[in-house]
N, C-alpha and C. Protein backbone atom coordinates (compact mmCIF):
# COMPACT_ATOMS: atom_id res chain seq x y z
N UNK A 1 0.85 -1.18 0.00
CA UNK A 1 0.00 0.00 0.00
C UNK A 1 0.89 1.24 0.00
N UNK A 2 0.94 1.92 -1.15
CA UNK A 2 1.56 3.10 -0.79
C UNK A 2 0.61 4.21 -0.03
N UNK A 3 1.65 5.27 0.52
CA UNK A 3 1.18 5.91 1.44
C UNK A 3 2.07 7.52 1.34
N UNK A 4 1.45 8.55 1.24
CA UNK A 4 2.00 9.53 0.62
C UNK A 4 2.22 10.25 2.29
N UNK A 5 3.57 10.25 2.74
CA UNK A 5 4.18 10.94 4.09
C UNK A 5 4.77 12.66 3.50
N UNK A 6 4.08 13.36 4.48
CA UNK A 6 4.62 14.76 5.12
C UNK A 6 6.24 14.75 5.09
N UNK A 7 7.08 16.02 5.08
CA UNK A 7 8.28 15.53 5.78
C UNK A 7 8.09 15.34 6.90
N UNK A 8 7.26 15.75 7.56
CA UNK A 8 7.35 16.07 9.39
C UNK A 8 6.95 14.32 9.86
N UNK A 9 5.98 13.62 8.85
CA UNK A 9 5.79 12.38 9.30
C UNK A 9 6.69 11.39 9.16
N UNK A 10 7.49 11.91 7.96
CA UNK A 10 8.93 11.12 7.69
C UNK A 10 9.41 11.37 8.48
N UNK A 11 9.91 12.50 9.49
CA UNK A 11 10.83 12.14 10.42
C UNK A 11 10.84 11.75 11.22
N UNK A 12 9.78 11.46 12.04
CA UNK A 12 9.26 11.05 13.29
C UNK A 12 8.90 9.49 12.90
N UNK A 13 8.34 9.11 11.79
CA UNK A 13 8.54 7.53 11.27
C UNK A 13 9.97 7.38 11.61
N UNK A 14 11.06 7.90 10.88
CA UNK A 14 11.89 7.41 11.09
C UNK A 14 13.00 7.71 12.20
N UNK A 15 13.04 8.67 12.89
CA UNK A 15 13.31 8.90 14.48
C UNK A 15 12.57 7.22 15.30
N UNK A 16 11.81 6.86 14.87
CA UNK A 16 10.95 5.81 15.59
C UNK A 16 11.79 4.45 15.55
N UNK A 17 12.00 4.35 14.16
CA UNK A 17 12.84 2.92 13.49
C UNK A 17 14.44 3.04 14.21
N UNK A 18 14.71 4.41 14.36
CA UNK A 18 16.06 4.27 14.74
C UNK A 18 16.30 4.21 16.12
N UNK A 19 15.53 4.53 17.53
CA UNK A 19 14.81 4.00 17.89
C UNK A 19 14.71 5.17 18.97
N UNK A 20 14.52 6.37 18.58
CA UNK A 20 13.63 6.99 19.57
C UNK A 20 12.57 6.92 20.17
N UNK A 21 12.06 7.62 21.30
CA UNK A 21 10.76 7.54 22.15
C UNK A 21 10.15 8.18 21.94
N UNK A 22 8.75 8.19 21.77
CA UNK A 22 7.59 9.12 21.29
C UNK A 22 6.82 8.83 22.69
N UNK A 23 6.02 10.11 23.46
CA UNK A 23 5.33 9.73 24.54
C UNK A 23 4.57 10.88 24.80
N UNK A 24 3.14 10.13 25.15
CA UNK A 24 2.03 11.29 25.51
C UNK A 24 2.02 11.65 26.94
N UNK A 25 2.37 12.52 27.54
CA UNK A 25 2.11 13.05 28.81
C UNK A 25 1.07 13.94 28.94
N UNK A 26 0.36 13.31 29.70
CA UNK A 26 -1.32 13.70 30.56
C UNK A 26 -1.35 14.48 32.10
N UNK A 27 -1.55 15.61 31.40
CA UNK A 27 -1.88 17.15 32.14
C UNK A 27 -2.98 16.83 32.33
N UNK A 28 -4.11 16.92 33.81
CA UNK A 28 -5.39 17.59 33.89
C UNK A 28 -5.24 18.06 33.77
N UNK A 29 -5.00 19.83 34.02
CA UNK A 29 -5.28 20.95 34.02
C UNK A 29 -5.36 21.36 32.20
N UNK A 30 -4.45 20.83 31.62
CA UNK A 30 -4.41 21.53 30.27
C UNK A 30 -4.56 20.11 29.36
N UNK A 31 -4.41 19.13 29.06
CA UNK A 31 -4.21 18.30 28.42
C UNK A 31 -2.75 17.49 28.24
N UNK A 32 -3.28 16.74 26.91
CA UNK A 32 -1.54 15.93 26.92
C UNK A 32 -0.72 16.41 26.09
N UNK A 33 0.71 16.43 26.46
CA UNK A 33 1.57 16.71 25.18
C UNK A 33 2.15 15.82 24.89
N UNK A 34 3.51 15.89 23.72
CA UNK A 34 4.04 14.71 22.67
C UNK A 34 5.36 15.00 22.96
N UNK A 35 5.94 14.16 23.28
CA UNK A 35 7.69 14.69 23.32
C UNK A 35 8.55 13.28 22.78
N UNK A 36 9.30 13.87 21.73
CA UNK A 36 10.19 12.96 20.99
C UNK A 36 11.26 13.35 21.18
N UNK A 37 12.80 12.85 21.91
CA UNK A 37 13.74 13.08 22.46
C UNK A 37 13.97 14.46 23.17
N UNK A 38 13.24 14.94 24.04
CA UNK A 38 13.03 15.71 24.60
C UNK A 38 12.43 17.42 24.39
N UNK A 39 12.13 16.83 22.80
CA UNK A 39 11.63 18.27 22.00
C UNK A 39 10.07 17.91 22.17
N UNK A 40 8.95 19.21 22.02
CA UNK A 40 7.68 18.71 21.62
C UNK A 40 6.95 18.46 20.62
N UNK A 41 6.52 17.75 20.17
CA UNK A 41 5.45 17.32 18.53
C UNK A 41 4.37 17.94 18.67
N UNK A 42 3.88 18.50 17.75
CA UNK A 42 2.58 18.71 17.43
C UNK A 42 1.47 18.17 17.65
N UNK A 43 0.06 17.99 18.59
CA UNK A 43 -0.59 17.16 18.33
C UNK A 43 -1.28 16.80 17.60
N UNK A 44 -1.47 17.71 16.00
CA UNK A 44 -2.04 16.78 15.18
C UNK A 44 -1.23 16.55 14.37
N UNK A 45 0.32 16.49 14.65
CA UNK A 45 1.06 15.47 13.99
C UNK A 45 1.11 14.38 14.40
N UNK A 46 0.94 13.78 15.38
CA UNK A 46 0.87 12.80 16.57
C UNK A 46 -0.43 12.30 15.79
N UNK A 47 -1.59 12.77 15.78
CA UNK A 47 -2.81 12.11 15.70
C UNK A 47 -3.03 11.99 14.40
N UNK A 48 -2.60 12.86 13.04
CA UNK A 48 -2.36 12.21 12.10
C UNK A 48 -1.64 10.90 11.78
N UNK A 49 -0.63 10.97 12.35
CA UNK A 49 0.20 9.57 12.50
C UNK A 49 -0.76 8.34 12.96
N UNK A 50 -1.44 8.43 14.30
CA UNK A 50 -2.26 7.71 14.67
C UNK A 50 -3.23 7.47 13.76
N UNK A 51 -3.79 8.50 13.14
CA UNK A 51 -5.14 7.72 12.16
C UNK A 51 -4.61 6.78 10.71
N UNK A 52 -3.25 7.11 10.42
CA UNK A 52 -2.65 6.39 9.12
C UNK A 52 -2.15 5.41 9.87
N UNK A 53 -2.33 5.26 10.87
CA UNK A 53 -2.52 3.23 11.56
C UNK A 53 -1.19 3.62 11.47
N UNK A 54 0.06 4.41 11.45
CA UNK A 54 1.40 4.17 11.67
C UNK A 54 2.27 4.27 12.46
N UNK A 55 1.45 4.73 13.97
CA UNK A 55 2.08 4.15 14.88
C UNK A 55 0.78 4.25 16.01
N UNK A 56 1.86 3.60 16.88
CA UNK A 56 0.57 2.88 17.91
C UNK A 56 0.60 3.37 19.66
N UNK A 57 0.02 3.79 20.34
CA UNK A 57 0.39 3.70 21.88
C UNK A 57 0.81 2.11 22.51
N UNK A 58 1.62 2.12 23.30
CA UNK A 58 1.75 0.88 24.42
C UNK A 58 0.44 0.88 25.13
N UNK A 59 0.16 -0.72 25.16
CA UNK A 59 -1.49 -0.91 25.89
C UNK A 59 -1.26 -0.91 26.87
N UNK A 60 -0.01 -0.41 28.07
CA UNK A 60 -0.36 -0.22 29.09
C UNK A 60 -0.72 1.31 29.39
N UNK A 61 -2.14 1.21 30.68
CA UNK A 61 -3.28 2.11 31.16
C UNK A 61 -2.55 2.35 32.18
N UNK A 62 -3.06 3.58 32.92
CA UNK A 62 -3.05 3.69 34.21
C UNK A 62 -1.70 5.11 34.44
N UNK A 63 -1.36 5.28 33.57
CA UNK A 63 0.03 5.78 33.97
C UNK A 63 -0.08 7.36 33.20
N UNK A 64 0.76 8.45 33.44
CA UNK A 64 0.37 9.54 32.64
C UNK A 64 1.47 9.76 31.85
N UNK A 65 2.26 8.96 31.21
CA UNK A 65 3.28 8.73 30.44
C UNK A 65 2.71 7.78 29.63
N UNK A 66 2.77 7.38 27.88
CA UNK A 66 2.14 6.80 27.18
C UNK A 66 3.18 6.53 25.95
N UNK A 67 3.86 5.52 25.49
CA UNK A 67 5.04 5.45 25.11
C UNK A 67 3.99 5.29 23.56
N UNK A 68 4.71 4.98 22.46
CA UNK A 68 4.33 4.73 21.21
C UNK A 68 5.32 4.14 20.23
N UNK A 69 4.80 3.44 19.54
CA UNK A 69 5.75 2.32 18.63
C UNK A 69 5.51 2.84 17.19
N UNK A 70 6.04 2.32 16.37
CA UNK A 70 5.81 1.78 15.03
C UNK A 70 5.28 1.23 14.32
N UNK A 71 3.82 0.91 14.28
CA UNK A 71 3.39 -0.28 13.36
C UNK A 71 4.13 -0.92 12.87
N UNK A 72 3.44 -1.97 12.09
CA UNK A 72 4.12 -2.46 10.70
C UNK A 72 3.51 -1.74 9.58
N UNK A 73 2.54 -0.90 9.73
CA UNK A 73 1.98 0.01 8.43
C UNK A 73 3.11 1.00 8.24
N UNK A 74 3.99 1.59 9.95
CA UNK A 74 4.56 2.84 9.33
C UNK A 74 5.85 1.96 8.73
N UNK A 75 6.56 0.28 9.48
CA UNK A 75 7.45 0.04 8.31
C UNK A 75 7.42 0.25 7.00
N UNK A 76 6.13 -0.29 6.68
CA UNK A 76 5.84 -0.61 5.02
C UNK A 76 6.01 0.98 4.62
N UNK A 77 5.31 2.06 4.87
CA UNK A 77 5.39 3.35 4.79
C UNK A 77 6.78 3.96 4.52
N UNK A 78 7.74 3.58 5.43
CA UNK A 78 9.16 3.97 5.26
C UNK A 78 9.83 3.48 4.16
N UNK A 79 9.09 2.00 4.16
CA UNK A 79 10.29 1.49 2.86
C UNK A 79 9.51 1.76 1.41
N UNK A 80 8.41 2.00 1.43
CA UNK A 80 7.90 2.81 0.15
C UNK A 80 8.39 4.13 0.00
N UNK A 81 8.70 4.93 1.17
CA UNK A 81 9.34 6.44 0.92
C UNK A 81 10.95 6.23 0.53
N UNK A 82 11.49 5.30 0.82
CA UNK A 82 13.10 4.61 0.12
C UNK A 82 13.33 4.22 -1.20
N UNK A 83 11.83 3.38 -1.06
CA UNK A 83 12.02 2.88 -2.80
C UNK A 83 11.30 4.37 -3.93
N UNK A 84 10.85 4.74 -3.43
CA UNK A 84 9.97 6.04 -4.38
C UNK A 84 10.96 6.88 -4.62
């Protein structure tokens, strides 16, 4: 399936593969933010990512730290942006 990536989603796909941390931290007072090696993401770069199934939260609950992976959609995604 090709899949037409942003630069901003290319980098954070691939910040991911190489194997940085992506993580939602949960504010009551204001909401959550996104921090990828200690900088902040956008949240609807974050949630774009999330709706193109290309990356995923860790299913563990309970905690206000929320780590996030890679699919295998955003692999396939990366190696179509290599071969293109």
């Amino acid at each position: 399936m090709s899949r037409v990536l942003t630069q901003a989603e290319a980098r954070v796909l691939r910040a991911l593969r190489d194997g940085a941390e992506l993580t939602r931290h949960t504010r009551v007072e204001r909401g959550p933010y996104y921090l990828m090696q200690g900088r902040r993401l956008s949240m609807p770069l974050v949630k774009q990512l999330e709706e193109k199934r290309l990356i995923a939260p860790d299913q563990s609950r309970g905690s206000t730290t929320t780590s996030y992976t890679l699919t295998p959609a955003g692999h396939e995604a990366l190696e179509d942006l290599q071969e293109g």
